[in-house]
C-alpha atoms as a PDB file:
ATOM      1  CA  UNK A   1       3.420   1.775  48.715  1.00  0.00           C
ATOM      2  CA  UNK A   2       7.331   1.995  50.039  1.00  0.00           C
ATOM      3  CA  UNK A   3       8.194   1.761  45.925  1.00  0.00           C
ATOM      4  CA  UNK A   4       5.806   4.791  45.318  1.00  0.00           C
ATOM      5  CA  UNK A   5       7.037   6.824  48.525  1.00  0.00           C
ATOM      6  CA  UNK A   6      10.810   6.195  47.040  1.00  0.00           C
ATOM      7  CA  UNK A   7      10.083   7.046  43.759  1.00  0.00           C
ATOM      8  CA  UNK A   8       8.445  10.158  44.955  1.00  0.00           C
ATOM      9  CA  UNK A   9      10.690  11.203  47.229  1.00  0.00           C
ATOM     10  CA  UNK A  10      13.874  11.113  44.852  1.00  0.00           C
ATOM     11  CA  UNK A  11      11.941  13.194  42.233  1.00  0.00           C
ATOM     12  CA  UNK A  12      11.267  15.587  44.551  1.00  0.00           C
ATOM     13  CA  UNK A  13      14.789  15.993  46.136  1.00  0.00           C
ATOM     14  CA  UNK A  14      16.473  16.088  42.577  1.00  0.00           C
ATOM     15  CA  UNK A  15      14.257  19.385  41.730  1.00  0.00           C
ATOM     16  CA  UNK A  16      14.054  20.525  44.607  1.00  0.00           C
ATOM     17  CA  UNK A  17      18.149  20.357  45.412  1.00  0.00           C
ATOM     18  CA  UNK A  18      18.253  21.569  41.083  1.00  0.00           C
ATOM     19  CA  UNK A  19      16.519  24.461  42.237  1.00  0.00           C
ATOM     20  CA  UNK A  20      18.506  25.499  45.499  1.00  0.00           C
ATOM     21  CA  UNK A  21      21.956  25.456  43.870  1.00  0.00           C
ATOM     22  CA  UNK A  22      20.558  26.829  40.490  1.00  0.00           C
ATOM     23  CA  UNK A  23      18.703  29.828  41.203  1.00  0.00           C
ATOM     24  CA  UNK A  24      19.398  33.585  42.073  1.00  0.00           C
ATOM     25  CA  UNK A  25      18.415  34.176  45.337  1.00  0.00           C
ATOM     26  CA  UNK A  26      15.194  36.228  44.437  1.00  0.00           C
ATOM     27  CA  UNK A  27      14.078  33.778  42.237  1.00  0.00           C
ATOM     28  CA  UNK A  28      14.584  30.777  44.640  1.00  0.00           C
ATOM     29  CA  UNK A  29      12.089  33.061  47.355  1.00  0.00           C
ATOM     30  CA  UNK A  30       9.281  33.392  44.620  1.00  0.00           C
ATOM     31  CA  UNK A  31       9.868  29.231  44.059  1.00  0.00           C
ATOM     32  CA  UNK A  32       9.546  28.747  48.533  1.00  0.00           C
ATOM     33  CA  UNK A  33       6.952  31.229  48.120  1.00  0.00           C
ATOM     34  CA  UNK A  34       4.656  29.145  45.283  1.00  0.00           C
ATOM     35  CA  UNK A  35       5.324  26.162  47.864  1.00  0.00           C
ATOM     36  CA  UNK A  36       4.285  27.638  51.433  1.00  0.00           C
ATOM     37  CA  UNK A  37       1.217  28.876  49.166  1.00  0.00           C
ATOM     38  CA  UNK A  38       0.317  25.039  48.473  1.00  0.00           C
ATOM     39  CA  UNK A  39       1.103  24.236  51.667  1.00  0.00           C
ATOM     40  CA  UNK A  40      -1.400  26.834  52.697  1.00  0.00           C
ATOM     41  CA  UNK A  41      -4.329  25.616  50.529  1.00  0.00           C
ATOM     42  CA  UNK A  42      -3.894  22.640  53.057  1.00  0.00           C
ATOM     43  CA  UNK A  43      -3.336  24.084  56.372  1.00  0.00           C
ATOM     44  CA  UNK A  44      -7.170  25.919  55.051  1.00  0.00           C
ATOM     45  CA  UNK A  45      -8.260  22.335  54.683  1.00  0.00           C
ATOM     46  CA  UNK A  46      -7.791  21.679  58.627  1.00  0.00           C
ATOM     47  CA  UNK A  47      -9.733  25.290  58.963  1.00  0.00           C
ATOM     48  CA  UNK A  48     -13.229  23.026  59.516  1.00  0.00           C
ATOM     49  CA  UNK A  49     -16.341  25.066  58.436  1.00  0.00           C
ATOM     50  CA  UNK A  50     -17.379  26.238  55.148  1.00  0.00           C
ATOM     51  CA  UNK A  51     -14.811  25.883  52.204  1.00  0.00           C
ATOM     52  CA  UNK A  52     -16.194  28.898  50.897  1.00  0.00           C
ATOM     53  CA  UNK A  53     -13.634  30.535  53.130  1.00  0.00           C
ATOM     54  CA  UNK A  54     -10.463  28.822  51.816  1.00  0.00           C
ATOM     55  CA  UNK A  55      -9.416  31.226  49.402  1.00  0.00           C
ATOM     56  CA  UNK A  56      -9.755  33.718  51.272  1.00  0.00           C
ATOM     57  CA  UNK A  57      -7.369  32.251  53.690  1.00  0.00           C
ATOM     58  CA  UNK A  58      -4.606  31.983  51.039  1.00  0.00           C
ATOM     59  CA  UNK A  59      -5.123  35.318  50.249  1.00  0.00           C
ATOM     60  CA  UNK A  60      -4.352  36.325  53.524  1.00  0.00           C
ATOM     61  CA  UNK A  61      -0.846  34.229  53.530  1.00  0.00           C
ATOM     62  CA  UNK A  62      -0.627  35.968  50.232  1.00  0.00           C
ATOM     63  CA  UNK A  63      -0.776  39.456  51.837  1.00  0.00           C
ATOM     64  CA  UNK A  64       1.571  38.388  54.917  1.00  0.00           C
ATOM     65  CA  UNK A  65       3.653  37.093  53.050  1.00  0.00           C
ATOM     66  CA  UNK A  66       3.929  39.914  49.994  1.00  0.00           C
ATOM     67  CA  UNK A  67       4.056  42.304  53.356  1.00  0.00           C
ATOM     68  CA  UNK A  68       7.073  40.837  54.648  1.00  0.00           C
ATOM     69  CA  UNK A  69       9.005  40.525  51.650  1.00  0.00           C
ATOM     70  CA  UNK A  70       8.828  44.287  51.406  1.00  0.00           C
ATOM     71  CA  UNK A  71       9.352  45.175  54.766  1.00  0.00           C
ATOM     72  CA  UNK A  72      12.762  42.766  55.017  1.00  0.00           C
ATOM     73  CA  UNK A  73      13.853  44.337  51.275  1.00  0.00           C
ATOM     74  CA  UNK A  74      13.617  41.111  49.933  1.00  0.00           C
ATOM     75  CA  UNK A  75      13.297  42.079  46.221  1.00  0.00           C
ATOM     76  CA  UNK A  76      15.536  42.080  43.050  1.00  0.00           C
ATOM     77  CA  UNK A  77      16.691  45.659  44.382  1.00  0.00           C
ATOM     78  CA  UNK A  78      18.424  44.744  47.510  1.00  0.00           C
ATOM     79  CA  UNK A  79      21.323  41.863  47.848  1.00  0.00           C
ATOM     80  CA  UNK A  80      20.629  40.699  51.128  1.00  0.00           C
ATOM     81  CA  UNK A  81      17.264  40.759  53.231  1.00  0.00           C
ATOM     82  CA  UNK A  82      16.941  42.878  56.531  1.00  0.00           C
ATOM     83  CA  UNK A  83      18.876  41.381  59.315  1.00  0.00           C
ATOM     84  CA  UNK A  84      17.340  42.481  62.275  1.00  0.00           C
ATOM     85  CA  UNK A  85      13.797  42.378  61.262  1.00  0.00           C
ATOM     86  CA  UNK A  86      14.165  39.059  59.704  1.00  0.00           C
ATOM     87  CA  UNK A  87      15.627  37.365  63.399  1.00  0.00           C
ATOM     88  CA  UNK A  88      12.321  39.076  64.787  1.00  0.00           C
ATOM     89  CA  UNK A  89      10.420  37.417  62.491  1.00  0.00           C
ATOM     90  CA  UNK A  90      12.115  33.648  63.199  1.00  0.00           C
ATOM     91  CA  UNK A  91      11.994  34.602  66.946  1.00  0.00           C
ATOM     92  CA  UNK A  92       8.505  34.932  66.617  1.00  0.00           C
ATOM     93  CA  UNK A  93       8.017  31.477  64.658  1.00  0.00           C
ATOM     94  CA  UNK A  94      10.367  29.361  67.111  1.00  0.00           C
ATOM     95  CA  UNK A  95       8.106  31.290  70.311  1.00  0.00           C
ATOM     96  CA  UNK A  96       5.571  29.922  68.787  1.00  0.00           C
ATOM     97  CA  UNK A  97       6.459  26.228  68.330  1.00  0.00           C
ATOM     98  CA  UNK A  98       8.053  26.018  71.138  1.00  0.00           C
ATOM     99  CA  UNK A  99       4.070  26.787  72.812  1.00  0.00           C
ATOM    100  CA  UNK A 100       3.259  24.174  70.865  1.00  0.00           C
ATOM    101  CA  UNK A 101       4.746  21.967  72.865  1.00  0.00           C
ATOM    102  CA  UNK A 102       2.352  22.934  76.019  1.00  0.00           C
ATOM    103  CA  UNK A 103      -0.785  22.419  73.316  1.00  0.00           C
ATOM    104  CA  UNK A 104       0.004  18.743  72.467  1.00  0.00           C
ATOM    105  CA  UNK A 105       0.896  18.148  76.141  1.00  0.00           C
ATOM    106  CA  UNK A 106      -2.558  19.194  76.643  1.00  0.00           C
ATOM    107  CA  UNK A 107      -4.358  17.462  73.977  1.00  0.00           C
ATOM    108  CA  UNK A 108      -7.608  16.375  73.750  1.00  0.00           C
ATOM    109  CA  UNK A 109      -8.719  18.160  77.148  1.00  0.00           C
ATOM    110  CA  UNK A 110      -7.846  21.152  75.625  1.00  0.00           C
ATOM    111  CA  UNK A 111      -9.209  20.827  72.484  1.00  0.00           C
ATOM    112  CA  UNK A 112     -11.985  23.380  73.116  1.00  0.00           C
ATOM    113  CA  UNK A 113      -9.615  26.809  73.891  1.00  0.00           C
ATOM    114  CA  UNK A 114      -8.048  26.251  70.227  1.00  0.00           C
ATOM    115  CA  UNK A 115     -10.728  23.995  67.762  1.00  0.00           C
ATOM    116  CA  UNK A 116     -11.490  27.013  65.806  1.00  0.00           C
ATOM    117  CA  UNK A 117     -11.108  28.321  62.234  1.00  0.00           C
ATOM    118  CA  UNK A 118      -9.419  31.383  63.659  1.00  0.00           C
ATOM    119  CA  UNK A 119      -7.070  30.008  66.137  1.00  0.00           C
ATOM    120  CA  UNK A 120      -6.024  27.391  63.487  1.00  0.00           C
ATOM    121  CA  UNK A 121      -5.715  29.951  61.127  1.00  0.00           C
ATOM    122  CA  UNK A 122      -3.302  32.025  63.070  1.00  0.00           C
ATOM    123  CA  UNK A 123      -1.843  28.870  63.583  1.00  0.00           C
ATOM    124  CA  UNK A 124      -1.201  28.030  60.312  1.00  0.00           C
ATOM    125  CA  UNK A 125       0.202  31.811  59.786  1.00  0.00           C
ATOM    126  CA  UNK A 126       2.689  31.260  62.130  1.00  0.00           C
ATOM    127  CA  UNK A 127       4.040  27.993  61.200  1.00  0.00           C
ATOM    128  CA  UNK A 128       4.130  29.338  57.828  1.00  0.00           C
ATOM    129  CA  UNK A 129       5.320  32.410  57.111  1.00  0.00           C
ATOM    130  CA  UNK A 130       8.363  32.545  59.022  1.00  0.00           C
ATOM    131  CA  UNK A 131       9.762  29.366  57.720  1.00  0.00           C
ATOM    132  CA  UNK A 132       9.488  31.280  54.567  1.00  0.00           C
ATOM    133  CA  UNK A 133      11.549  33.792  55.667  1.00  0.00           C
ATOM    134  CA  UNK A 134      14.176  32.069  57.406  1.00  0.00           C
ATOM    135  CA  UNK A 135      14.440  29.094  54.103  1.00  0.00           C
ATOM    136  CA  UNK A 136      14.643  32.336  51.915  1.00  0.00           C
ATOM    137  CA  UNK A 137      17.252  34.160  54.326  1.00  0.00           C
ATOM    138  CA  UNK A 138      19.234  30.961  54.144  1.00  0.00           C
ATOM    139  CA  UNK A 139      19.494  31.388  50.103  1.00  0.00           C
ATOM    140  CA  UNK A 140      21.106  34.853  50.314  1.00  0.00           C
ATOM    141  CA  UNK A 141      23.296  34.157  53.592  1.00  0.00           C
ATOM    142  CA  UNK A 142      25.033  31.017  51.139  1.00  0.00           C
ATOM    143  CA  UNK A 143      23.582  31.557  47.608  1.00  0.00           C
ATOM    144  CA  UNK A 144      25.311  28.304  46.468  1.00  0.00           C
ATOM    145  CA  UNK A 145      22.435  26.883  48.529  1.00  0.00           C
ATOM    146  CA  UNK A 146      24.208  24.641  50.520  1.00  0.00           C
ATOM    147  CA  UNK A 147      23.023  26.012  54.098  1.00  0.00           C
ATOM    148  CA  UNK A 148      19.663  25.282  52.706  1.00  0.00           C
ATOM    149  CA  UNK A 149      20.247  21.601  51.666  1.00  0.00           C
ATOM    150  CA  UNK A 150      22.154  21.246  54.920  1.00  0.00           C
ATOM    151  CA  UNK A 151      18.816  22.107  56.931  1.00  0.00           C
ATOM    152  CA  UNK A 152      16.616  19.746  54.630  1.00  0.00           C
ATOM    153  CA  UNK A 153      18.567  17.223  54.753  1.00  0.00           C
ATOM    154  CA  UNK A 154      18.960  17.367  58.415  1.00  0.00           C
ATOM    155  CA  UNK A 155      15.296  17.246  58.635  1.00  0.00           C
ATOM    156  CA  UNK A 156      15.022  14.472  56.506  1.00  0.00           C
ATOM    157  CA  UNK A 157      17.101  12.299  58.618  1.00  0.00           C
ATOM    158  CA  UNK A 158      15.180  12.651  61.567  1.00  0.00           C
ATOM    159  CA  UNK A 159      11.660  12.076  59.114  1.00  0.00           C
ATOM    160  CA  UNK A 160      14.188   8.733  57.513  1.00  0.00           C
ATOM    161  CA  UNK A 161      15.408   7.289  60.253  1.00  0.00           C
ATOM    162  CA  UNK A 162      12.076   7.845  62.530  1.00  0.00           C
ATOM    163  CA  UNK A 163      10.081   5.878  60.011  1.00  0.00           C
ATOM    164  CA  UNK A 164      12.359   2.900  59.711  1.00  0.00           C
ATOM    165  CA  UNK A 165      13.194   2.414  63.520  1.00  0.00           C
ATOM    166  CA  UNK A 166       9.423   3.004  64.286  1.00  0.00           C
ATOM    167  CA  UNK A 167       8.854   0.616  61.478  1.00  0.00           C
ATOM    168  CA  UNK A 168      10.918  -2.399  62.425  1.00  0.00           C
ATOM    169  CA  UNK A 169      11.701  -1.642  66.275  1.00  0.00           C
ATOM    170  CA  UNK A 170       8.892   0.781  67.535  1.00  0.00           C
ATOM    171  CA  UNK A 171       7.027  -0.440  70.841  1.00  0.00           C
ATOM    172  CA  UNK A 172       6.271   2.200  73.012  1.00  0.00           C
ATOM    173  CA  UNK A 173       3.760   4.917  71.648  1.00  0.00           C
ATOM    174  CA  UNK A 174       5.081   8.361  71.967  1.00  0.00           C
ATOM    175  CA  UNK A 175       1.893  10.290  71.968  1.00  0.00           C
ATOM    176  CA  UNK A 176      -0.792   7.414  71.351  1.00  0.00           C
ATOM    177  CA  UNK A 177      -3.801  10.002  71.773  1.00  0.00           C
ATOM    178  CA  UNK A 178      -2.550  12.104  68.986  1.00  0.00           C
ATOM    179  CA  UNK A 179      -0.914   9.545  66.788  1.00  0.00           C
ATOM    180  CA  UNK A 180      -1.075   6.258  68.177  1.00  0.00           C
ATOM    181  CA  UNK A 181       1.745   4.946  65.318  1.00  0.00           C
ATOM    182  CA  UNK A 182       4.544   7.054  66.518  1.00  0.00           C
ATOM    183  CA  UNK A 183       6.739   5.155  68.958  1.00  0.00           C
ATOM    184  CA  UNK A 184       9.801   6.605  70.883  1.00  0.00           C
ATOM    185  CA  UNK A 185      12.010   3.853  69.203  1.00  0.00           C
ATOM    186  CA  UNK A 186      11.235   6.047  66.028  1.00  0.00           C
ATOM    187  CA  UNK A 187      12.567   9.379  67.565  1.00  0.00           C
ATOM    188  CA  UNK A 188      15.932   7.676  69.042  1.00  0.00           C
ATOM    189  CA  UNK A 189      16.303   6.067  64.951  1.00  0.00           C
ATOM    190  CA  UNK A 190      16.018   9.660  63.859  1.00  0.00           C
ATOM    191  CA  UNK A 191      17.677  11.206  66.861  1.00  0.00           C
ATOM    192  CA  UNK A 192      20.950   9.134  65.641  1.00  0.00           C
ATOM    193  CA  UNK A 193      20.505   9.555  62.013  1.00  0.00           C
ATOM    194  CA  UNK A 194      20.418  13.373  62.480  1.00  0.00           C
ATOM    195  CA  UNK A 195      23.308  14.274  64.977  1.00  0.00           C
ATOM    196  CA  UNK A 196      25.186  11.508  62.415  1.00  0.00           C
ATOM    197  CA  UNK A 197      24.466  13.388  59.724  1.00  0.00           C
ATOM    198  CA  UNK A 198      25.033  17.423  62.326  1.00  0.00           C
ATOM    199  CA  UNK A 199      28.461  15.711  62.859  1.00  0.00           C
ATOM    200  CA  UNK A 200      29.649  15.463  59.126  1.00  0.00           C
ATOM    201  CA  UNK A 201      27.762  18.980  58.684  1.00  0.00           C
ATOM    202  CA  UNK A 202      29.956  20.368  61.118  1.00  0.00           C
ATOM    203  CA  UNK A 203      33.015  18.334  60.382  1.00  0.00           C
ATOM    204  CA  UNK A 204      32.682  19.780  56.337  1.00  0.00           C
ATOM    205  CA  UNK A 205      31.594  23.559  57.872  1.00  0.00           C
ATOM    206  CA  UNK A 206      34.828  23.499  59.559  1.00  0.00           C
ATOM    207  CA  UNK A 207      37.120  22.454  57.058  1.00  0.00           C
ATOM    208  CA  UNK A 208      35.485  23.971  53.597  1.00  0.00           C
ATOM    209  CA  UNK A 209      33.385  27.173  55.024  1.00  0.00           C
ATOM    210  CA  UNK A 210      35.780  28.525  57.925  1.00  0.00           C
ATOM    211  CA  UNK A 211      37.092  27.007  61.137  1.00  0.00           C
ATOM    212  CA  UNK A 212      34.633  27.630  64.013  1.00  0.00           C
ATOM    213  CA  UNK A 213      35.780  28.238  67.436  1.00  0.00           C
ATOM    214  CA  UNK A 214      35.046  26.597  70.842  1.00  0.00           C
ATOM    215  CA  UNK A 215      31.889  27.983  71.383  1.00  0.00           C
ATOM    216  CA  UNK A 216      30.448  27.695  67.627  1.00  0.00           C
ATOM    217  CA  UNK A 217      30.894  24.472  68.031  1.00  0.00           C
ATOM    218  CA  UNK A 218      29.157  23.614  71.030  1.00  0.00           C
ATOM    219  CA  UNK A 219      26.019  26.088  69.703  1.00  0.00           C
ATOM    220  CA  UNK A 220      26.092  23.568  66.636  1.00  0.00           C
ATOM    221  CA  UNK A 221      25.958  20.430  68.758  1.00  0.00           C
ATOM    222  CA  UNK A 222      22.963  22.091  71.132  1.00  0.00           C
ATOM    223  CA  UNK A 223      21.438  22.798  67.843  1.00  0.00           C
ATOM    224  CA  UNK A 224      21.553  19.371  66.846  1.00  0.00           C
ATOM    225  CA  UNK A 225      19.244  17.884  69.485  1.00  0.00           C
ATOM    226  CA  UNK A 226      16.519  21.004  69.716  1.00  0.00           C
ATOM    227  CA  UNK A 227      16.254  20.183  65.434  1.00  0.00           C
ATOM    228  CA  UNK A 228      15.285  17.182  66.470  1.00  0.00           C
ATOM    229  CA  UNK A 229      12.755  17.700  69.110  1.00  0.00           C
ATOM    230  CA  UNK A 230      11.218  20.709  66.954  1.00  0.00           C
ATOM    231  CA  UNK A 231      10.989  18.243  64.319  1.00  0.00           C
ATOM    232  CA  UNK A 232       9.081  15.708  66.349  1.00  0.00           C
ATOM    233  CA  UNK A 233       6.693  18.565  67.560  1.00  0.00           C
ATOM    234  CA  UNK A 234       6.152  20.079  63.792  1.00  0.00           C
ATOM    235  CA  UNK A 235       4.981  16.250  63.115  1.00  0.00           C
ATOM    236  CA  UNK A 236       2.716  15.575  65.937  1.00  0.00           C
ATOM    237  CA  UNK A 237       1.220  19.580  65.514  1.00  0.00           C
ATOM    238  CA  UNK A 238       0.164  18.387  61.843  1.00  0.00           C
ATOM    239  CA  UNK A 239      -1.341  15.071  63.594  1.00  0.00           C
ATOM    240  CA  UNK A 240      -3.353  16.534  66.019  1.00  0.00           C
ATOM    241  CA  UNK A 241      -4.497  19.033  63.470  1.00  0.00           C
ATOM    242  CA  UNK A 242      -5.850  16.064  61.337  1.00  0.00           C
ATOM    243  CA  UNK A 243      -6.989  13.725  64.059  1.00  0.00           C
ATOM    244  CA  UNK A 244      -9.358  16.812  64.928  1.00  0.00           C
ATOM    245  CA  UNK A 245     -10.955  16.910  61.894  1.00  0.00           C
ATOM    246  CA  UNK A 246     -10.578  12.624  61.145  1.00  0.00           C
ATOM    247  CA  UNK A 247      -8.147  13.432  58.152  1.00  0.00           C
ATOM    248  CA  UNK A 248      -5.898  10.843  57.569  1.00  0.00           C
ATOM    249  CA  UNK A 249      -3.521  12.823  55.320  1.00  0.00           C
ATOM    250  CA  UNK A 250      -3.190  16.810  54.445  1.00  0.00           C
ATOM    251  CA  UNK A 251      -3.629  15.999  50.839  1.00  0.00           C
ATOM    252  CA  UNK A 252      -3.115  13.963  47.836  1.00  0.00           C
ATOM    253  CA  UNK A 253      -0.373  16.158  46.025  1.00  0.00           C
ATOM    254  CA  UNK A 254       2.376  14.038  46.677  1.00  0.00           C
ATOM    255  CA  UNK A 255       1.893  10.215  45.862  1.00  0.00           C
ATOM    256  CA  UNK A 256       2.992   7.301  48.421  1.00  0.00           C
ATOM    257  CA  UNK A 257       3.319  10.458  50.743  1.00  0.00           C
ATOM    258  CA  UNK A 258      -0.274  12.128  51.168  1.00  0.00           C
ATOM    259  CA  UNK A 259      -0.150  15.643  50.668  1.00  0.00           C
ATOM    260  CA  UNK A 260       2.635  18.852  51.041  1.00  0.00           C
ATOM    261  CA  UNK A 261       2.183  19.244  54.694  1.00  0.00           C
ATOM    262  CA  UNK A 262       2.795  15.790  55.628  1.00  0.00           C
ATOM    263  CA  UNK A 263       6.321  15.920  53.875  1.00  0.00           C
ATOM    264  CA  UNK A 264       7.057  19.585  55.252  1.00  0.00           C
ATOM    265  CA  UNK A 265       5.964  19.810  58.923  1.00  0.00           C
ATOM    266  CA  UNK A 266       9.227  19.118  60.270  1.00  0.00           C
ATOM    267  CA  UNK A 267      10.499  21.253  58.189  1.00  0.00           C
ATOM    268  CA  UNK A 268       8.337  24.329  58.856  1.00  0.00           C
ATOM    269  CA  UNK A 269       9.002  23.572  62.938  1.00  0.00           C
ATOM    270  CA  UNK A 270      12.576  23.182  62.421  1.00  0.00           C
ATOM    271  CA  UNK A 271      13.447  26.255  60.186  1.00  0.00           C
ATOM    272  CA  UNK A 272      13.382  29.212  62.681  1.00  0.00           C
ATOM    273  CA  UNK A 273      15.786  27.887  64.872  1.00  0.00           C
ATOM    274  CA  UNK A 274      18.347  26.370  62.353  1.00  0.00           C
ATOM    275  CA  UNK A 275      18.515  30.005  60.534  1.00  0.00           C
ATOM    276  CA  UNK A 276      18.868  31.809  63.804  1.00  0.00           C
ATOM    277  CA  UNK A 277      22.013  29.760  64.603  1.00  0.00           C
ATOM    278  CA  UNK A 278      23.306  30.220  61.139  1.00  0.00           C
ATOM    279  CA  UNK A 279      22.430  33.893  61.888  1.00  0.00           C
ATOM    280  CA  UNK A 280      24.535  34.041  65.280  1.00  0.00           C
ATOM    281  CA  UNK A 281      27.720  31.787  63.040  1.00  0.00           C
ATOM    282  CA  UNK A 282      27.683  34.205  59.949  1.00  0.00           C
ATOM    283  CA  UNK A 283      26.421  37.359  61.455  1.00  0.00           C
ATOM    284  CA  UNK A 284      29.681  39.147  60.066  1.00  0.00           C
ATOM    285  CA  UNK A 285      28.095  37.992  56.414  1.00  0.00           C
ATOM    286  CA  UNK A 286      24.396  39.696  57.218  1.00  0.00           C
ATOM    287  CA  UNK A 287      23.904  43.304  56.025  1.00  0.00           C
ATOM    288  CA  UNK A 288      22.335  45.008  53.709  1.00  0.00           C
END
């Protein structure tokens, strides 16, 4: 199982890192695009009900997501997406993780106000779509694609070194009624692994990008932390949406690994707020 999951995983990080530093811009949004689509014949799956509905649902992330493409100009015609609109957009995704805090807190004795095809459905548009943006953003802020690596591979720290020191040292169940093998050893193993890896981030930001003042650098090291604990909530959202309807994975897309959600849930929670601070470094870079 570990041999698959490796085997697996470095596949997918040698296309998908191919991709990021390969592609224009436009053409790297279309590729995120074709992935939060697959990701969203997934999140339907967690919908409950008839399946009859499920393409309809993708339709609708289809729409969204065509909708604000146009509205932030990001097209072929335009070299950099709408600056303003696109921070409302990522204000509006981290709002709405950070509410999902207060629903796992909650869960299951509040299982009744959200276990509904709608409310998981506007769910699933939120944790979504303005990942989308913000991963896309990211491209045409740095189009060598190295602001984008930075954030995946930040989130794939936390996701590494959470499932090794959960593995081998985890005792004490972080949310045992929403997934009972998540321990809070695992969160201090990826806590370390990720603010390891933010240092060197910051350390190669400062010398090879520009130097960043005082303040920069204490936004970067309070960014650090809240990745992480976005991270942790984008993971146990995805749990609770499976324990509710006794899923033990997303999917079966991705072998050793289950399906596309279960590799990108940290990722989706983690996005909004890692592009807004990139926003706030290199807001002299954004225009149109």
């Amino acid at each position: 199982m570990l041999k698959q999951r490796v085997i697996t995983a470095v596949v997918l990080i040698a296309a998908f890192g191919a991709a990021t530093v390969t592609l224009p811009p436009f053409w790297f949004a279309l590729l995120i695009s074709a992935v939060i689509l697959a990701a969203g014949r997934e999140w339907s799956g967690l919908l409950g009900g008839d399946s009859s509905a499920r393409p309809v649902y993708l339709m609708v992330i289809f729409v969204v997501g065509f909708t604000l493409f146009r509205w932030l100009g990001i097209s072929t015609l335009r070299d950099f997406p709408e600056p303003t609109g696109t921070a409302i957009v990522l204000g509006l995704g981290l709002a709405f993780w950070l509410s999902v805090f207060f629903l796992l807190l909650g869960y299951p004795d509040n299982r009744k106000r959200w276990d509904s095809a709608r409310i998981i459905a506007v769910m699933g548009l939120f944790a979504l779509l303005p990942s989308l943006i913000g991963i896309v953003y990211l491209k045409y802020l740095d189009p060598t694609g190295h602001l984008v690596l930075a954030l995946v591979i930040l989130v794939a720290a936390v996701d590494i070194g959470a499932y090794f020191t959960g593995r081998h040292f985890g005792r004490r169940q972080l949310a045992p009624k929403i997934s009972p093998k998540k321990t809070w050893e695992g969160v201090w193993g990826g806590s370390a692994l990720s603010i390891a890896v933010a240092v060197a981030f910051v350390w190669m930001m400062h010398r090879w990008l520009r130097p960043l003042a005082g303040l920069e650098i204490l936004l970067l090291a309070a960014l650090a932390p809240a990745l992480v604990a976005l991270c942790v909530i984008g993971d146990l959202l995805e749990s609770m949406l499976k324990r509710n309807r006794q899923a033990k994975d997303s999917g079966s897309l991705l072998p050793g690994h289950g399906g596309l959600l279960d590799r990108v849930d940290s990722l989706l929670a983690a996005t909004p707020a890692f592009v807004l601070g990139m926003m706030f470094l290199f807001d002299e870079s954004a225009g149109p």
